[in-house]
PDB file of N, CA and C in Angstrom:
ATOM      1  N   UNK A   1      -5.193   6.385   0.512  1.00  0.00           N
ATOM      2  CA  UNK A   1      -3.859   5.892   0.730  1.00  0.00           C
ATOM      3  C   UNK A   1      -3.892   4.556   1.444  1.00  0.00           C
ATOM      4  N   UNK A   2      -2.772   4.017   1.983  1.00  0.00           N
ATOM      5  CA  UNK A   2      -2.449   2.589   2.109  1.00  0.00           C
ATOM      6  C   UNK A   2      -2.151   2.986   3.648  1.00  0.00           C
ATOM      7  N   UNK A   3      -2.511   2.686   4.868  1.00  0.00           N
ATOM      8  CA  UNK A   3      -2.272   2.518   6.544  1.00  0.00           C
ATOM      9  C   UNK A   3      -1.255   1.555   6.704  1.00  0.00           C
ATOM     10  N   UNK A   4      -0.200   1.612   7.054  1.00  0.00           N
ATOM     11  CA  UNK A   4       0.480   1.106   7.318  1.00  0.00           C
ATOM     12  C   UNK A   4       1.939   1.517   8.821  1.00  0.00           C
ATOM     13  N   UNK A   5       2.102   1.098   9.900  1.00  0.00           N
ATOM     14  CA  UNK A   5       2.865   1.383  11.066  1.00  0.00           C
ATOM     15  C   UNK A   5       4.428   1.143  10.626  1.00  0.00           C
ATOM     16  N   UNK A   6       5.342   2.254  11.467  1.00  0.00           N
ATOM     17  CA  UNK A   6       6.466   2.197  11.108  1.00  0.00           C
ATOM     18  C   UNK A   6       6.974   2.013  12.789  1.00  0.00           C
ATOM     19  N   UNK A   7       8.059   1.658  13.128  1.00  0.00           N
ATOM     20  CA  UNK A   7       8.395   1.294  14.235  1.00  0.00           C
ATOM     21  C   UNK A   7       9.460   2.542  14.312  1.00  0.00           C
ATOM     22  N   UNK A   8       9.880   3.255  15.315  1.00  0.00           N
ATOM     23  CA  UNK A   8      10.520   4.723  16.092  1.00  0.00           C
ATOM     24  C   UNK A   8      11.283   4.522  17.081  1.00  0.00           C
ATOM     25  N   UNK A   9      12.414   5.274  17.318  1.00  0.00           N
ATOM     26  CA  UNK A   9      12.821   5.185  18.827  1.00  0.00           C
ATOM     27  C   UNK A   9      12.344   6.350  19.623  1.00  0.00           C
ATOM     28  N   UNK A  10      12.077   6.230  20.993  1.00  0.00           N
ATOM     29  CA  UNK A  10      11.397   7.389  21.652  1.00  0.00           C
ATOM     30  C   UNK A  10      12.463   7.748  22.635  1.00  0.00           C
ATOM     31  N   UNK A  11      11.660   7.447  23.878  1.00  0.00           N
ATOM     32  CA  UNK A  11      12.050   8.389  25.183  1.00  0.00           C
ATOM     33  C   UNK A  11      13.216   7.306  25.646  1.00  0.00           C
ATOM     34  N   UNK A  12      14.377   7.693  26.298  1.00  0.00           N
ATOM     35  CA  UNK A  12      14.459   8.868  26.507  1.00  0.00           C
ATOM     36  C   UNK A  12      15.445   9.933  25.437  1.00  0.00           C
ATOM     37  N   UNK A  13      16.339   8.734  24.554  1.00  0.00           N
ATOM     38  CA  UNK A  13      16.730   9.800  23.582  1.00  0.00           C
ATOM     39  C   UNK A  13      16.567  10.249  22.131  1.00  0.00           C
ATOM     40  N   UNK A  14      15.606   9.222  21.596  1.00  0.00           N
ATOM     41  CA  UNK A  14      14.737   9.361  20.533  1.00  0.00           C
ATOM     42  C   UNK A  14      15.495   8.722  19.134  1.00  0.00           C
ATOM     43  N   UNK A  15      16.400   8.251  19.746  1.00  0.00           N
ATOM     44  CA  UNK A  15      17.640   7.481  18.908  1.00  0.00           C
ATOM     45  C   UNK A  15      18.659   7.829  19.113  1.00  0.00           C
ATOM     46  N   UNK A  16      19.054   8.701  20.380  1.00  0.00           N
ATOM     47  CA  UNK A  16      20.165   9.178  20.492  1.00  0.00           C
ATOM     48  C   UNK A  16      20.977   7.996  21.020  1.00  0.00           C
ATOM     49  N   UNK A  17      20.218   6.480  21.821  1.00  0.00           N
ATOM     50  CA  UNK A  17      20.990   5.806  22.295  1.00  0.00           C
ATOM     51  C   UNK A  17      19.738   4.390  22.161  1.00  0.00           C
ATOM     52  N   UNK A  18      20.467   3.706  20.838  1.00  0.00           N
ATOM     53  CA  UNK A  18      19.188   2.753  20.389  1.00  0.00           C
ATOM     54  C   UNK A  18      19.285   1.527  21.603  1.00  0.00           C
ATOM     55  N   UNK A  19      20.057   0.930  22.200  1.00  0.00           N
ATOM     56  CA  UNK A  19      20.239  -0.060  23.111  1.00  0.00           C
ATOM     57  C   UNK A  19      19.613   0.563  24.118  1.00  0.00           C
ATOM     58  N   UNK A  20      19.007   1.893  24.527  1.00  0.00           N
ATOM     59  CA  UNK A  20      17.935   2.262  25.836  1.00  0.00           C
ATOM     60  C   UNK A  20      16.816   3.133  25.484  1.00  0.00           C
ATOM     61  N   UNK A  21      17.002   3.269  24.325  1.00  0.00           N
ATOM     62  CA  UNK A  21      15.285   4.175  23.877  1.00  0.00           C
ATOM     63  C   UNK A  21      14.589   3.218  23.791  1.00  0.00           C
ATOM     64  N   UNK A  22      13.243   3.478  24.233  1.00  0.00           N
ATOM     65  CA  UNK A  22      12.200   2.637  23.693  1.00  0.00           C
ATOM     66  C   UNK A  22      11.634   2.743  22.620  1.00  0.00           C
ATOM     67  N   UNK A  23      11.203   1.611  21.680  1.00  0.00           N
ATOM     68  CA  UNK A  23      10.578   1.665  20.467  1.00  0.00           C
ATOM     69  C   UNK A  23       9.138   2.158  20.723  1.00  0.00           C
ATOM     70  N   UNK A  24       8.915   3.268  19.938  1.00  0.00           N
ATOM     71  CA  UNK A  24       7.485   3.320  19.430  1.00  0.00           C
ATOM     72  C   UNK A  24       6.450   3.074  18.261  1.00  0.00           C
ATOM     73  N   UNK A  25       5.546   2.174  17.877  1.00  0.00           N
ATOM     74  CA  UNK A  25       4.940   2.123  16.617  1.00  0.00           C
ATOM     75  C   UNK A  25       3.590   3.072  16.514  1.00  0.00           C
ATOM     76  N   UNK A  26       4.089   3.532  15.554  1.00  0.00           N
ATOM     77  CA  UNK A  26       3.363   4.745  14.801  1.00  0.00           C
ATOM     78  C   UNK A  26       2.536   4.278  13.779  1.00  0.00           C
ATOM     79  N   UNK A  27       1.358   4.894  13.374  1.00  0.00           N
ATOM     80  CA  UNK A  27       0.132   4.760  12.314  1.00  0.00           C
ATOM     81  C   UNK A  27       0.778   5.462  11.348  1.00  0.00           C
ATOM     82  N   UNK A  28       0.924   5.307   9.627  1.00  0.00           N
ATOM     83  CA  UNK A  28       1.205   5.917   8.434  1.00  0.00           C
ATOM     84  C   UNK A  28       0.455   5.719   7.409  1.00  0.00           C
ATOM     85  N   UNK A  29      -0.135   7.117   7.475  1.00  0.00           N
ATOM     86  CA  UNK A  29      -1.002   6.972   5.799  1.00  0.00           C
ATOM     87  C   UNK A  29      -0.292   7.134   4.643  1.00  0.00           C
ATOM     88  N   UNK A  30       0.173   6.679   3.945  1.00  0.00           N
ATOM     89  CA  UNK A  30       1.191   6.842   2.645  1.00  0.00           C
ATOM     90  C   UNK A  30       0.351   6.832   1.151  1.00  0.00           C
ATOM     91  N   UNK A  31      -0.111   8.042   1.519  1.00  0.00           N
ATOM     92  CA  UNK A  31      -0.534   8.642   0.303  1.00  0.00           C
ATOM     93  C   UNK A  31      -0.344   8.218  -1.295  1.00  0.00           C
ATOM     94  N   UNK A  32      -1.645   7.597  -2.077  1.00  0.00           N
ATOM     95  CA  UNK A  32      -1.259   7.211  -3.774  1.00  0.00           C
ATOM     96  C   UNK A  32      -0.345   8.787  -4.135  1.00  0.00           C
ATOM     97  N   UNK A  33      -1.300   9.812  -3.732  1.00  0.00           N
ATOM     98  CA  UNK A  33      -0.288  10.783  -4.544  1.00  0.00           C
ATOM     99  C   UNK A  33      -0.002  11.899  -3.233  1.00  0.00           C
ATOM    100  N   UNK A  34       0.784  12.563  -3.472  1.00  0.00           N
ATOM    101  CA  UNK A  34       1.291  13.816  -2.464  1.00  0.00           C
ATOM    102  C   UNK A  34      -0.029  14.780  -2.953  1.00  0.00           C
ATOM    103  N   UNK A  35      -0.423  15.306  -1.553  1.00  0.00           N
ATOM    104  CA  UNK A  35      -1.045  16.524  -1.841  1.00  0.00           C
ATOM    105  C   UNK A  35      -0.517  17.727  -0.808  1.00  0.00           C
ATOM    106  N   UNK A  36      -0.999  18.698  -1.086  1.00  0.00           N
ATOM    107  CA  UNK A  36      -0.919  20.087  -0.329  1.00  0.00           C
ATOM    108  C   UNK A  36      -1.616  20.364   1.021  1.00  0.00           C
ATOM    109  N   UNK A  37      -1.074  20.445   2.039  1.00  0.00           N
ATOM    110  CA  UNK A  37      -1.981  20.399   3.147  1.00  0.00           C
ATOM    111  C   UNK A  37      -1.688  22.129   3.213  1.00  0.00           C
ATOM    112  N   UNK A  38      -3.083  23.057   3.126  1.00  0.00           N
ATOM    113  CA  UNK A  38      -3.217  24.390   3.342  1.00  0.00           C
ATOM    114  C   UNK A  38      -3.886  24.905   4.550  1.00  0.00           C
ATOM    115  N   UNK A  39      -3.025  25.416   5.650  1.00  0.00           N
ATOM    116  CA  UNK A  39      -3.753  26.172   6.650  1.00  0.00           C
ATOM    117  C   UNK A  39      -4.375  26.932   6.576  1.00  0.00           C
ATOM    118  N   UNK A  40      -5.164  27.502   7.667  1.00  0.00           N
ATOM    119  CA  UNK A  40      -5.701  28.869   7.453  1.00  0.00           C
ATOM    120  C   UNK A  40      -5.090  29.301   8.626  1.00  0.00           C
ATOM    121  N   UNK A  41      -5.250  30.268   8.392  1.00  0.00           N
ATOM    122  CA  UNK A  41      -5.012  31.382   9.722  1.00  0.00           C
ATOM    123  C   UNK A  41      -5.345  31.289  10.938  1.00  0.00           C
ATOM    124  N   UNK A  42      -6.745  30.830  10.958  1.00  0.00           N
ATOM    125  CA  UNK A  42      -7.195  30.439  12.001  1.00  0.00           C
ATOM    126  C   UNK A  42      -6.565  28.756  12.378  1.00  0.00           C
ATOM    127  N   UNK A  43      -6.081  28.033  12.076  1.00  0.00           N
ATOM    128  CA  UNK A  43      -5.677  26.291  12.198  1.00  0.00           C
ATOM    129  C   UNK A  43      -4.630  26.974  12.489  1.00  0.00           C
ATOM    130  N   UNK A  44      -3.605  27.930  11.929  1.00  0.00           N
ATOM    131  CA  UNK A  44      -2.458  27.812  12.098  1.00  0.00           C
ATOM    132  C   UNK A  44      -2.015  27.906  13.990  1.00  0.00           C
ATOM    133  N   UNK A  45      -3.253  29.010  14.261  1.00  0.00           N
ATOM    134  CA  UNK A  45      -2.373  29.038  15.839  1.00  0.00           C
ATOM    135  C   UNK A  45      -2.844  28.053  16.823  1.00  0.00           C
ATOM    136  N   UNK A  46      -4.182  27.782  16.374  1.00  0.00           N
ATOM    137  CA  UNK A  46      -5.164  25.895  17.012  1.00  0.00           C
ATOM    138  C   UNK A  46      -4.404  25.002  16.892  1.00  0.00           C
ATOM    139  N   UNK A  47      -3.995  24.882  15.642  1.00  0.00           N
ATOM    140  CA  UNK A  47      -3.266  23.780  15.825  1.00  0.00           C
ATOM    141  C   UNK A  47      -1.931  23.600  15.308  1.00  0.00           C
ATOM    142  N   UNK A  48      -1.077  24.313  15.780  1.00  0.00           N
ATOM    143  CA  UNK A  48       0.221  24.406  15.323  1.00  0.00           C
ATOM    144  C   UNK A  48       0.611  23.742  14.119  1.00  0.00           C
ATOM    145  N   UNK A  49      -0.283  23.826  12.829  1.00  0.00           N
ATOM    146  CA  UNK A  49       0.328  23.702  11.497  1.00  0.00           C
ATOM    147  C   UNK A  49       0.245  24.739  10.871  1.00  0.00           C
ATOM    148  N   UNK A  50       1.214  24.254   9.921  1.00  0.00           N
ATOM    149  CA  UNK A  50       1.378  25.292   8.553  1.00  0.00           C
ATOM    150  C   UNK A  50       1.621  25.037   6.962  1.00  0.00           C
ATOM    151  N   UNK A  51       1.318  25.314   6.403  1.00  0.00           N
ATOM    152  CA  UNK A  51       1.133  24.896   4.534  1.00  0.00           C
ATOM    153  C   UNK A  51       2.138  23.973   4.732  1.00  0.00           C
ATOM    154  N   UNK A  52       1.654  22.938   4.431  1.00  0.00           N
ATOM    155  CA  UNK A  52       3.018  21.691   3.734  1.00  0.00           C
ATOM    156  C   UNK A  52       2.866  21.656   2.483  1.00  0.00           C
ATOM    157  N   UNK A  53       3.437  21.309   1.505  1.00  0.00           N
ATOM    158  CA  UNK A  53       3.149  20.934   0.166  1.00  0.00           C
ATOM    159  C   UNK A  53       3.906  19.631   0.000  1.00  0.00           C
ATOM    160  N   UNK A  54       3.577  18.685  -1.057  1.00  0.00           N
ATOM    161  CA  UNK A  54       4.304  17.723  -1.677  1.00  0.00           C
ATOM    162  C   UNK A  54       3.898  16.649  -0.639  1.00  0.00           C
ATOM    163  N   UNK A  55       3.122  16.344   0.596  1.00  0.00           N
ATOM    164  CA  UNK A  55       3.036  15.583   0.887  1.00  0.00           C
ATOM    165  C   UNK A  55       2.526  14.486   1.009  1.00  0.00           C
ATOM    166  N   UNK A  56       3.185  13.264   1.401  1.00  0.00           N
ATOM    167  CA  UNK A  56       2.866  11.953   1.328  1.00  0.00           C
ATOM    168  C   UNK A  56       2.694  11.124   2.102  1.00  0.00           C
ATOM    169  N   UNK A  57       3.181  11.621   3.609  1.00  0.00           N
ATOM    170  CA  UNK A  57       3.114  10.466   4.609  1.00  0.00           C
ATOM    171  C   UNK A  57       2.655  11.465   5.719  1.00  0.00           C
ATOM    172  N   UNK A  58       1.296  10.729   5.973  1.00  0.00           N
ATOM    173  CA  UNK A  58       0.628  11.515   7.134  1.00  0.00           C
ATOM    174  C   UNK A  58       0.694  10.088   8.865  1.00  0.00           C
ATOM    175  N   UNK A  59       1.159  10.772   9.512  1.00  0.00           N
ATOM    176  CA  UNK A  59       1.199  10.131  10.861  1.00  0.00           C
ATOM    177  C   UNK A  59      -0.564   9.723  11.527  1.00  0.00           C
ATOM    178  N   UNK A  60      -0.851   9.364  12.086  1.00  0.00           N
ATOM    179  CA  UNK A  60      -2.647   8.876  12.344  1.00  0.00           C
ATOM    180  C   UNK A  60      -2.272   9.078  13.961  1.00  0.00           C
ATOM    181  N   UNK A  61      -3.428   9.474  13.958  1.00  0.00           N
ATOM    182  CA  UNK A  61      -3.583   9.642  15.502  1.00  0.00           C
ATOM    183  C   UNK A  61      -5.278   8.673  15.604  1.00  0.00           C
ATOM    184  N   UNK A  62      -4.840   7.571  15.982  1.00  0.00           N
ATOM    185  CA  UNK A  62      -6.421   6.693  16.073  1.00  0.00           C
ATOM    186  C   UNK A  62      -6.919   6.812  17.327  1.00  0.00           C
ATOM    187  N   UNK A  63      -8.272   7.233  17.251  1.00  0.00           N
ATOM    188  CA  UNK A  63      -9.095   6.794  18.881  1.00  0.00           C
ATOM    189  C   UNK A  63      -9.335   5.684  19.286  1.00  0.00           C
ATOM    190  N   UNK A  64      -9.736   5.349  20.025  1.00  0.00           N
ATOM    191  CA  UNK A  64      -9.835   3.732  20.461  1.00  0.00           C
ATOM    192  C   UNK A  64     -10.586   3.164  19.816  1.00  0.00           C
ATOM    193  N   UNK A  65     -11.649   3.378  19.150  1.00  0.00           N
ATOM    194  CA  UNK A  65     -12.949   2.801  18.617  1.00  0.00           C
ATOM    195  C   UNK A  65     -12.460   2.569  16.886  1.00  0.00           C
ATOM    196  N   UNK A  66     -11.410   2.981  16.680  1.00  0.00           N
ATOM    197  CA  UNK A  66     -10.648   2.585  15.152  1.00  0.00           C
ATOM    198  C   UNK A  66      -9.342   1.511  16.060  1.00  0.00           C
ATOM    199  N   UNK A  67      -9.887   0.368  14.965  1.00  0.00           N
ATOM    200  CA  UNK A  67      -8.671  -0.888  15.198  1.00  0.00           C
ATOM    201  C   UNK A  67      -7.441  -1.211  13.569  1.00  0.00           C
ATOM    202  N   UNK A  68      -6.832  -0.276  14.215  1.00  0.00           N
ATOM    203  CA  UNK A  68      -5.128  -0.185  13.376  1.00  0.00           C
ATOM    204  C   UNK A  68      -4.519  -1.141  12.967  1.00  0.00           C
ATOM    205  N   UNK A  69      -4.758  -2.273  13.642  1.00  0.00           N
ATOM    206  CA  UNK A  69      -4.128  -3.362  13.292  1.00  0.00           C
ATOM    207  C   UNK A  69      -5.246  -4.116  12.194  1.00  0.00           C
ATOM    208  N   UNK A  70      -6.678  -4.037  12.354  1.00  0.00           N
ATOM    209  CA  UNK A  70      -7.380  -4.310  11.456  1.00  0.00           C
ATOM    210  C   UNK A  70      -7.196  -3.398   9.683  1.00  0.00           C
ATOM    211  N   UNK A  71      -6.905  -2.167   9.854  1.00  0.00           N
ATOM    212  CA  UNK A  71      -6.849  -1.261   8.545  1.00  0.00           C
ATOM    213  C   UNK A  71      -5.389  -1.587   8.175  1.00  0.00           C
ATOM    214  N   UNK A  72      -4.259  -2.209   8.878  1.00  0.00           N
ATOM    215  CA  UNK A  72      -2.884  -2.159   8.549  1.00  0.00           C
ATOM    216  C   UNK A  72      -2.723  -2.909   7.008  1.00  0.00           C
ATOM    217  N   UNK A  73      -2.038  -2.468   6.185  1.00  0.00           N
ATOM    218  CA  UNK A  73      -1.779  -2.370   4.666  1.00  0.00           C
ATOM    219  C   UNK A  73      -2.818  -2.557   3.747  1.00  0.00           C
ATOM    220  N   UNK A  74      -3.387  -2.044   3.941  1.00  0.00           N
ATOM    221  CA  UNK A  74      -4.850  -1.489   3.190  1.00  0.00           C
ATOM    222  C   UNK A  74      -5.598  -0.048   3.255  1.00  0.00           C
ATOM    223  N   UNK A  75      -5.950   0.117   2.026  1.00  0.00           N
ATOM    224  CA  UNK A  75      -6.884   1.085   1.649  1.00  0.00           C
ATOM    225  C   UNK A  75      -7.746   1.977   1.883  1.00  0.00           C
ATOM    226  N   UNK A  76      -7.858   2.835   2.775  1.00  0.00           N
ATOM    227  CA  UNK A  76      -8.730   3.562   3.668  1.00  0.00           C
ATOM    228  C   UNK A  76      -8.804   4.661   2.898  1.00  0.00           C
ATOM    229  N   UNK A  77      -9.828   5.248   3.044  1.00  0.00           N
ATOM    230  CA  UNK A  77     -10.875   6.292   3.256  1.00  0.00           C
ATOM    231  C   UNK A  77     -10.518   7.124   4.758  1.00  0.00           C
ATOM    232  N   UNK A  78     -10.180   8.118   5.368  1.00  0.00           N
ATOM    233  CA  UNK A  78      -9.995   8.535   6.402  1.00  0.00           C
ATOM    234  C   UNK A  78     -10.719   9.961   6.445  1.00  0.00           C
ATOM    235  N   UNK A  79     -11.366  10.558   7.301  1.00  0.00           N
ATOM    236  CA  UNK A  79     -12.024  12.103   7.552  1.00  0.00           C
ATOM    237  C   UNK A  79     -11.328  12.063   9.370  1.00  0.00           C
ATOM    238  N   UNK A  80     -10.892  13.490   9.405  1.00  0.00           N
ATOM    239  CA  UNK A  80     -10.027  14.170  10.509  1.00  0.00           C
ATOM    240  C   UNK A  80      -9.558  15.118  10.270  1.00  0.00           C
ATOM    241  N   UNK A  81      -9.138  16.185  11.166  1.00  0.00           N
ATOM    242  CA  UNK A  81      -8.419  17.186  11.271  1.00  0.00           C
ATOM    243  C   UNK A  81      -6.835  17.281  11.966  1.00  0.00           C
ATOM    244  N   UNK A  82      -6.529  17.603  10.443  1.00  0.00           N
ATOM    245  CA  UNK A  82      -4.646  17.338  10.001  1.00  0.00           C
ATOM    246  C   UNK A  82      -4.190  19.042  11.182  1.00  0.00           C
ATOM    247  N   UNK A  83      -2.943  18.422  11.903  1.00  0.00           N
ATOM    248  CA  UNK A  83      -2.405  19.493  12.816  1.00  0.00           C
ATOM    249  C   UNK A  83      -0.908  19.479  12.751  1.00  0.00           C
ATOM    250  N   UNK A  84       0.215  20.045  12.692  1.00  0.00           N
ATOM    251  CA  UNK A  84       1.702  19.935  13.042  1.00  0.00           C
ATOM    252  C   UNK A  84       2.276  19.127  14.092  1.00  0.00           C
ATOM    253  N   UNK A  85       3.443  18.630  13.886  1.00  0.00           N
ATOM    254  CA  UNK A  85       4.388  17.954  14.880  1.00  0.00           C
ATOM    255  C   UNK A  85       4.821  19.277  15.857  1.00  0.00           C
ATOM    256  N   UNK A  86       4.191  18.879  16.920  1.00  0.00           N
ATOM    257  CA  UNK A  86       4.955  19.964  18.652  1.00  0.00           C
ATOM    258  C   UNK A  86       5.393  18.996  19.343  1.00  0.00           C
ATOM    259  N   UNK A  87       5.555  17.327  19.277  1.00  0.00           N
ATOM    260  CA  UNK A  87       6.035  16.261  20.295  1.00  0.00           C
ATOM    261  C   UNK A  87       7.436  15.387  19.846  1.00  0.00           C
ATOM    262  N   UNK A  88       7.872  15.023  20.460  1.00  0.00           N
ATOM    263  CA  UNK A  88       8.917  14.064  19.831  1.00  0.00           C
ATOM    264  C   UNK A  88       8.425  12.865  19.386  1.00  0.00           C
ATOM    265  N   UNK A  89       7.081  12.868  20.136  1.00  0.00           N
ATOM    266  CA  UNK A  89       6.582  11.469  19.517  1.00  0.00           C
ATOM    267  C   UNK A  89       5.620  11.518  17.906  1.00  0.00           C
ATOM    268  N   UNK A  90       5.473  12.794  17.718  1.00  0.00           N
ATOM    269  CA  UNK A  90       5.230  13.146  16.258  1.00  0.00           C
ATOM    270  C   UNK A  90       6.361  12.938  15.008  1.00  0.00           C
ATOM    271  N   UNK A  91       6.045  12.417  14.055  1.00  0.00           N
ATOM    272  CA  UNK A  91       7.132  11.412  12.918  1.00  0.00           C
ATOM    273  C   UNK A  91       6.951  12.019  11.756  1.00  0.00           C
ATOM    274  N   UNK A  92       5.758  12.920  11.248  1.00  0.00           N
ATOM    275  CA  UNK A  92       5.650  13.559   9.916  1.00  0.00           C
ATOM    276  C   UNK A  92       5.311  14.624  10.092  1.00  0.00           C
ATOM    277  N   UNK A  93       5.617  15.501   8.774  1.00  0.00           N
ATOM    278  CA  UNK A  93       5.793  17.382   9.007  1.00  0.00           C
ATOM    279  C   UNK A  93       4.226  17.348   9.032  1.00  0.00           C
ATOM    280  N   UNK A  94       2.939  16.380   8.751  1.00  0.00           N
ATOM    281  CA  UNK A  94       1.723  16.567   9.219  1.00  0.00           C
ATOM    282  C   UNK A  94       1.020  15.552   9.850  1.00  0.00           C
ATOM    283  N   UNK A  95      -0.135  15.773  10.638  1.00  0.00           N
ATOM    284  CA  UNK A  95      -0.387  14.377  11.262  1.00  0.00           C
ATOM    285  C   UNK A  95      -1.889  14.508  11.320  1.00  0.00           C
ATOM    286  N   UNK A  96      -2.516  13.614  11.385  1.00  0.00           N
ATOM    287  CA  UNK A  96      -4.370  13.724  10.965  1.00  0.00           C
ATOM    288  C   UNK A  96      -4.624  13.064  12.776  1.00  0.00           C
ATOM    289  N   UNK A  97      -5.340  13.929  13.189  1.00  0.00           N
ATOM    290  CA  UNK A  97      -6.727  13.397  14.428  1.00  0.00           C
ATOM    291  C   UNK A  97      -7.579  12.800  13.999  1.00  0.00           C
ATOM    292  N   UNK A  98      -7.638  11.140  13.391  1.00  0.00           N
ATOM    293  CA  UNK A  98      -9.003  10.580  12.938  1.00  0.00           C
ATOM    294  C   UNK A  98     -10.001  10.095  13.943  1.00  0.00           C
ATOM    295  N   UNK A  99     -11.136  10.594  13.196  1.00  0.00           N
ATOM    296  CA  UNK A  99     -12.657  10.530  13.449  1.00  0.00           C
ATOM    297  C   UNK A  99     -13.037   9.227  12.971  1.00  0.00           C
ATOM    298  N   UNK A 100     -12.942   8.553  11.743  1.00  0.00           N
ATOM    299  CA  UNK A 100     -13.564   7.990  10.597  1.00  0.00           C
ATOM    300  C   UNK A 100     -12.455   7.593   9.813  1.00  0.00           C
ATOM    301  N   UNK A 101     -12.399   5.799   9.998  1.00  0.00           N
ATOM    302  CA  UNK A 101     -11.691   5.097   9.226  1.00  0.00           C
ATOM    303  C   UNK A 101     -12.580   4.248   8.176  1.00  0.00           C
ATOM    304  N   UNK A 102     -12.448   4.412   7.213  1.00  0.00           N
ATOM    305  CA  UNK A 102     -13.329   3.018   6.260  1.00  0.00           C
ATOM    306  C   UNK A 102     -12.171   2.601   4.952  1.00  0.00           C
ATOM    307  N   UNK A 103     -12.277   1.159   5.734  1.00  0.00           N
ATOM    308  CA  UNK A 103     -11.326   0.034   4.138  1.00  0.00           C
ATOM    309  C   UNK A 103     -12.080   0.597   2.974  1.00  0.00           C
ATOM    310  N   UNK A 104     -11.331   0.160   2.081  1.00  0.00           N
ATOM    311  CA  UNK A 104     -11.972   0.410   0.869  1.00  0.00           C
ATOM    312  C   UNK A 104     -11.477  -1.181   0.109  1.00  0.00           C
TER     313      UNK A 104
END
């Protein structure tokens, strides 16, 4: 898929009041095609996800040693372990912990 950041309102009302939330920019993998993200049983209670289907836009959670602004609208290759939104600062029904970014 294509990395690309979307800009958010956060704390304190998450858009409830755009003239005092603060903006947050978020990492987005936007998937060539939707796929099926399938839990298991065991992921489901680790990491608070559950079967998505149809999806296309995964949120990135980058470590420091991946530079976001370097991969931004381009082509990656990504390996991580995909978990559910439990935060307000989470933006898609799935979100990847990356390990391993490579352009393509």
């Amino acid at each position: 898929g294509t990395i690309t950041s979307e800009t958010f309102y956060g704390p304190p009302g998450f858009g409830e009041n755009p003239k005092t939330d603060k903006k947050e920019e978020a990492w987005i993998l936007i998937l060539d095609k939707p796929v099926n993200v399938v839990a298991t049983s065991q992921q489901t209670a680790a990491d608070e996800i559950e079967t998505k289907n149809n999806v296309s836009r995964i949120q990135l959670i980058l470590p420091e040693n991946i530079d976001g602004a370097g991969l931004k609208n381009k082509k990656a290759r990504l390996t991580g372990t995909f978990f559910g939104p439990h935060t307000g600062h989470h933006r898609t029904e799935v979100l990847m912990d990356v390990q391993n970014a490579e352009a393509l």
